[in-house]
Protein backbone atom coordinates (compact mmCIF):
# COMPACT_ATOMS: atom_id res chain seq x y z
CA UNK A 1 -29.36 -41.68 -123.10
CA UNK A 2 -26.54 -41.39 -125.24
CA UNK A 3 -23.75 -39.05 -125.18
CA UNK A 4 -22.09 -36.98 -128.15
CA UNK A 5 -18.19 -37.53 -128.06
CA UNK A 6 -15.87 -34.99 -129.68
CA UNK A 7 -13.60 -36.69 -131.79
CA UNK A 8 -10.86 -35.33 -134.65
CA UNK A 9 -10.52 -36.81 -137.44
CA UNK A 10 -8.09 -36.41 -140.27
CA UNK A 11 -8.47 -36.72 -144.52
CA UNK A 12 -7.03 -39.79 -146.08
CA UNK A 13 -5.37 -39.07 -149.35
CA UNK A 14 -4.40 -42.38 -149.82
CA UNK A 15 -6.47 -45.47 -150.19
CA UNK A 16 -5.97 -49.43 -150.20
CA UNK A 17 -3.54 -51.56 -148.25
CA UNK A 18 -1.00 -50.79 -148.23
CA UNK A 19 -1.78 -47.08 -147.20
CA UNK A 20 -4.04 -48.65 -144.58
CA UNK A 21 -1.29 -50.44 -143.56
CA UNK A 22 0.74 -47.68 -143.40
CA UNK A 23 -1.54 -45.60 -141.66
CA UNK A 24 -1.53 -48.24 -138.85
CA UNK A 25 1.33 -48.46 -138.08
CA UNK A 26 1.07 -44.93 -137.13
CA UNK A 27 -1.58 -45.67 -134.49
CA UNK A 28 -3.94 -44.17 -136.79
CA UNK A 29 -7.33 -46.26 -138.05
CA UNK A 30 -8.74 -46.07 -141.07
CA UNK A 31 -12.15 -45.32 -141.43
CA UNK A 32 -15.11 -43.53 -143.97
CA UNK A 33 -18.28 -41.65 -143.14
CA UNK A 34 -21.27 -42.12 -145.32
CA UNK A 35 -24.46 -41.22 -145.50
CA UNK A 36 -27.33 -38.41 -145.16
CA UNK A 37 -27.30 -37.72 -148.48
CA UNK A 38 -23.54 -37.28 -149.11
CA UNK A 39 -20.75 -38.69 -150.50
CA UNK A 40 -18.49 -41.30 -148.58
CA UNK A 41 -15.05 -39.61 -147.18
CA UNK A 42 -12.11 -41.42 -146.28
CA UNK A 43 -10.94 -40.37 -142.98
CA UNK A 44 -8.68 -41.34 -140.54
CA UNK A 45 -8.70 -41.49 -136.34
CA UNK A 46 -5.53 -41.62 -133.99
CA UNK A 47 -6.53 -44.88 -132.08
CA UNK A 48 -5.09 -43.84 -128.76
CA UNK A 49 -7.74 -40.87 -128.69
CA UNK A 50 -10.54 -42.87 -129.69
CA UNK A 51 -10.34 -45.48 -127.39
CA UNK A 52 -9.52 -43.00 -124.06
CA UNK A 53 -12.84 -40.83 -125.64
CA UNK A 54 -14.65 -44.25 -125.33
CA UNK A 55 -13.72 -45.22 -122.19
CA UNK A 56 -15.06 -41.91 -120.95
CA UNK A 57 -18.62 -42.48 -122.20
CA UNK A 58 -19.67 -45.74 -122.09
CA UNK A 59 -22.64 -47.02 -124.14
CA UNK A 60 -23.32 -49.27 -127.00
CA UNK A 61 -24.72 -46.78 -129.20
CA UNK A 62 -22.38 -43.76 -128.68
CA UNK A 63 -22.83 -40.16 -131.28
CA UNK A 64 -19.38 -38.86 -132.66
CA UNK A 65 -19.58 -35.14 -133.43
CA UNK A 66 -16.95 -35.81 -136.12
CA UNK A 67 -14.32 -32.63 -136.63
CA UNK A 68 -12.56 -32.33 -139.98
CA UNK A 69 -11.20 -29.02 -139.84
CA UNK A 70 -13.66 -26.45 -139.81
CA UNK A 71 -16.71 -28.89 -140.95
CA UNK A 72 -18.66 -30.93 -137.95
CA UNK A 73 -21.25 -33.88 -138.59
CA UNK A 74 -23.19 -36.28 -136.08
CA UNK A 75 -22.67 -39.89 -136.79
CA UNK A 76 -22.63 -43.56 -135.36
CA UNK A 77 -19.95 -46.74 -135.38
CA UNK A 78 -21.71 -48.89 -138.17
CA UNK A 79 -19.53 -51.45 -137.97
CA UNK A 80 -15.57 -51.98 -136.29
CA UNK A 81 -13.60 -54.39 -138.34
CA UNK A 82 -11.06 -56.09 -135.51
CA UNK A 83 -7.96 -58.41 -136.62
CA UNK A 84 -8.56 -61.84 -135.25
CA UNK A 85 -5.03 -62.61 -134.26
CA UNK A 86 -4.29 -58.65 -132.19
CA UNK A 87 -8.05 -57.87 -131.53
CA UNK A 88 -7.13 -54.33 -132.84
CA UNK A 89 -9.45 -52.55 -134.14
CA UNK A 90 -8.50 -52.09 -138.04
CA UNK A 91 -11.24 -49.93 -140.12
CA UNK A 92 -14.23 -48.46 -139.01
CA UNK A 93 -17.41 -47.71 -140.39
CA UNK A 94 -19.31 -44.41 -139.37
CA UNK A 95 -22.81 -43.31 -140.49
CA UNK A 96 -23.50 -39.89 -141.00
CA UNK A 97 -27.21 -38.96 -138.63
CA UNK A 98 -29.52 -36.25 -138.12
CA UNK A 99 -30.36 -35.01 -134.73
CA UNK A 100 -34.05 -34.69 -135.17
CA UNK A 101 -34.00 -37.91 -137.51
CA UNK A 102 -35.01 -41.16 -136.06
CA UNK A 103 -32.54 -43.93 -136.16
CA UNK A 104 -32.99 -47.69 -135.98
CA UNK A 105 -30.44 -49.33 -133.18
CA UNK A 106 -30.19 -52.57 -131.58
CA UNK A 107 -30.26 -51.66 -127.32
CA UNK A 108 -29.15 -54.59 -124.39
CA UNK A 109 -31.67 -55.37 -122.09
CA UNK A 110 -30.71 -55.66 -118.10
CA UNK A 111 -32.82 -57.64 -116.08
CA UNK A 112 -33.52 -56.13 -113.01
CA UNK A 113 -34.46 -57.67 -109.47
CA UNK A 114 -34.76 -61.45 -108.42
CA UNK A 115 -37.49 -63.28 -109.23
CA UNK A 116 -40.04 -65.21 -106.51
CA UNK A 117 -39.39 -68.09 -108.33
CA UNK A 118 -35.49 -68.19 -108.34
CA UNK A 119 -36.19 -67.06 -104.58
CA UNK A 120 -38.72 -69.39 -103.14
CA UNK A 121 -39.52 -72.38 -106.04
CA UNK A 122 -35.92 -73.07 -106.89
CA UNK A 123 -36.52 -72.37 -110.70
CA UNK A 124 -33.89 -71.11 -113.21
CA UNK A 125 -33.81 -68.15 -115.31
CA UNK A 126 -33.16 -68.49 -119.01
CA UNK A 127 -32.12 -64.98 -120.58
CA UNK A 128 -33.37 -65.80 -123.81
CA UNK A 129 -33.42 -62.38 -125.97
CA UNK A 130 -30.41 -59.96 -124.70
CA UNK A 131 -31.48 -57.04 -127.10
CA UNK A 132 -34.37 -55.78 -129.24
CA UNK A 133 -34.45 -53.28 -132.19
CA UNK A 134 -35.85 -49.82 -131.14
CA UNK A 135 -36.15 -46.76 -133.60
CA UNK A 136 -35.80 -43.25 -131.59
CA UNK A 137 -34.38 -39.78 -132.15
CA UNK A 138 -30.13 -40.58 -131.91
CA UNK A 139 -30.08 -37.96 -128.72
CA UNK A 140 -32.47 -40.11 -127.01
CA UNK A 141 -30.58 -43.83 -127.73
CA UNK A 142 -31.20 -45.86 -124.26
CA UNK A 143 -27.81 -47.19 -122.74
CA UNK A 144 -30.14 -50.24 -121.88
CA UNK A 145 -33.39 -51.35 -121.65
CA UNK A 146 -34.97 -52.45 -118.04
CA UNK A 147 -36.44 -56.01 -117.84
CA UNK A 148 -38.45 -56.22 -114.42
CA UNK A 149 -38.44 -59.95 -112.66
CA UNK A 150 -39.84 -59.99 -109.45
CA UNK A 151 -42.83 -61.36 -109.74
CA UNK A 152 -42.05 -63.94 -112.06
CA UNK A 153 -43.02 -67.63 -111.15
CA UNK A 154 -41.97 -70.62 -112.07
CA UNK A 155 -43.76 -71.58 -115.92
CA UNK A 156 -43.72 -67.99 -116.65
CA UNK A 157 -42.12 -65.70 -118.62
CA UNK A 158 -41.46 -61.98 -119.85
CA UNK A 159 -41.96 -60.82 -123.04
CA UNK A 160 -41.12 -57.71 -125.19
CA UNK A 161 -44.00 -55.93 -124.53
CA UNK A 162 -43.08 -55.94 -120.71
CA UNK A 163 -39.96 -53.90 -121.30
CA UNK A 164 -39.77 -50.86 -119.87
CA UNK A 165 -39.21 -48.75 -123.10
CA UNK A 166 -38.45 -44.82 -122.16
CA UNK A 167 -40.45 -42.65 -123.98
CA UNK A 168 -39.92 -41.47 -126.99
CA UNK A 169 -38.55 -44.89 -127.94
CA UNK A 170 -40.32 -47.39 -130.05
CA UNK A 171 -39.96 -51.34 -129.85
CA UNK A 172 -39.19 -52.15 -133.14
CA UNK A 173 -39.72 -56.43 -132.52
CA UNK A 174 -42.57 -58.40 -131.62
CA UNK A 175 -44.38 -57.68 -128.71
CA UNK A 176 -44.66 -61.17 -128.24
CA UNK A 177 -40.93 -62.37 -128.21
CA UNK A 178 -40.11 -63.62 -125.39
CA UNK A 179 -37.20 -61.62 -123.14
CA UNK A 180 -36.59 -64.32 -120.08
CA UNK A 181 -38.55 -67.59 -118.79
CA UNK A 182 -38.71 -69.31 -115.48
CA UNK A 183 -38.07 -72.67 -115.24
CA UNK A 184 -37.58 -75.87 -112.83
CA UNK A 185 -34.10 -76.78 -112.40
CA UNK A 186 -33.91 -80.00 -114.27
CA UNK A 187 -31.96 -82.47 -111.94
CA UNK A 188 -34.22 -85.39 -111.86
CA UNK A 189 -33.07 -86.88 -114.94
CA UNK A 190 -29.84 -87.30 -114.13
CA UNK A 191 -30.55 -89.65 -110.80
CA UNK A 192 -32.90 -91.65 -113.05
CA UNK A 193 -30.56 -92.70 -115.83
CA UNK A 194 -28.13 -93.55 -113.01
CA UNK A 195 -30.50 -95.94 -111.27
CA UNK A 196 -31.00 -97.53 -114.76
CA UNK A 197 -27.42 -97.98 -115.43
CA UNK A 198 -27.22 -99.19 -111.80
CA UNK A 199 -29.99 -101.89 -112.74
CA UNK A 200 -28.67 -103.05 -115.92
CA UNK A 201 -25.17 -103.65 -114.12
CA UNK A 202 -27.15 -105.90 -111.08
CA UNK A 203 -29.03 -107.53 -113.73
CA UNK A 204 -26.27 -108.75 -115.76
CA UNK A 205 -24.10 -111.01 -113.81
CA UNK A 206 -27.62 -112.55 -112.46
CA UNK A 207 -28.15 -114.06 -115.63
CA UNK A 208 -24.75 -115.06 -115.99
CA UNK A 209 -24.76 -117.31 -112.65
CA UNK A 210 -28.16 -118.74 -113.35
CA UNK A 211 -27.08 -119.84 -116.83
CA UNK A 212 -24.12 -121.16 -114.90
CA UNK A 213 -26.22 -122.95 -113.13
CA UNK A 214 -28.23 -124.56 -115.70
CA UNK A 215 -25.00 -125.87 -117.54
């Protein structure tokens, strides 16, 4: 489930680029809170301590208690603008949440076992969906979502409604959608378009000596 992080944050007085810019380039990242209700705040979070609070808790859905001054709030990463060219993260989006509000959140699935099929029928796994959508209370936000293999065959396949969602977590996508197939490993195609080749070429110079042969 996921963990609350601790992290302080500062007011930004100043707004646009160039601040931004500024602001940067004093290893601090620019960033707003929005939501529940409230108006949007510019803020601002000293990298270095962001990413070593991160690396302590991993997850992909992780909840910031935010601390500006004397005032707390719950909220998520929304979105993480990164410069192409440094990878740096640049500006940050956070929402403001409720702890006894549902939240909507997209959680990775992690396969789990080998299947009989990979084992014993030399068939391939194709990890077709990698996450669904679940809604849940943001205390109770999955790290990952379990997708059991074992006893999948070749020509079959898991879908959504196979997951193993925790409880008090709702699959928000189809029940139907299909999470991982078993297949054949498709090798006999390439032989065959080899032997063809390798027939055209013997064919060829047999009906250049016999019209040789004719002149």
């Amino acid at each position: 489930m996921s963990e609350t992080m601790s992290l302080e944050v500062q007011p930004r007085h100043e707004t646009g680029k160039n601040a931004n810019r500024r602001s940067r380039a004093q290893g601090k990242i620019p960033a707003v809170v929005y939501g529940g209700g409230r108006e949007s705040v510019a803020i601002e979070v000293d990298r270095k301590t962001l990413v070593d609070t991160m690396k302590k808790h991993a997850g992909e859905n992780p909840i910031f208690l935010l601390k500006l001054g004397d005032r707390e709030r719950h909220a998520m990463i929304r979105n993480m603008e990164v410069d192409p060219i440094s990878r740096q993260v640049i500006h940050i989006d956070f929402q403001r949440v409720m702890m006894d509000q549902k939240v909507r959140v997209t959680v990775p699935i992690e396969l789990v076992g080998t299947a009989y099929g990979v084992k014993t029928e030399g068939g391939v796994i194709d990890f077709v969906t990698r996450e669904v959508h679940v809604e849940c209370l943001p205390g109770e936000i999955p790290k990952h979502i379990d997708c059991d293999v074992t006893q999948l065959h070749v020509g079959q396949h898991a879908e959504a409604k196979d997951l193993q969602i925790p409880a008090g977590v709702t699959l928000l996508d189809e029940p139907e959608r299909v999470i991982v197939s078993l297949s054949h490993a498709r090798l006999e195609a390439v032989p065959a378009a080899a032997a063809e080749s390798a027939e055209a070429e013997r064919a060829e110079p047999e009906v250049i000596k016999r019209a040789k042969a004719e002149e």
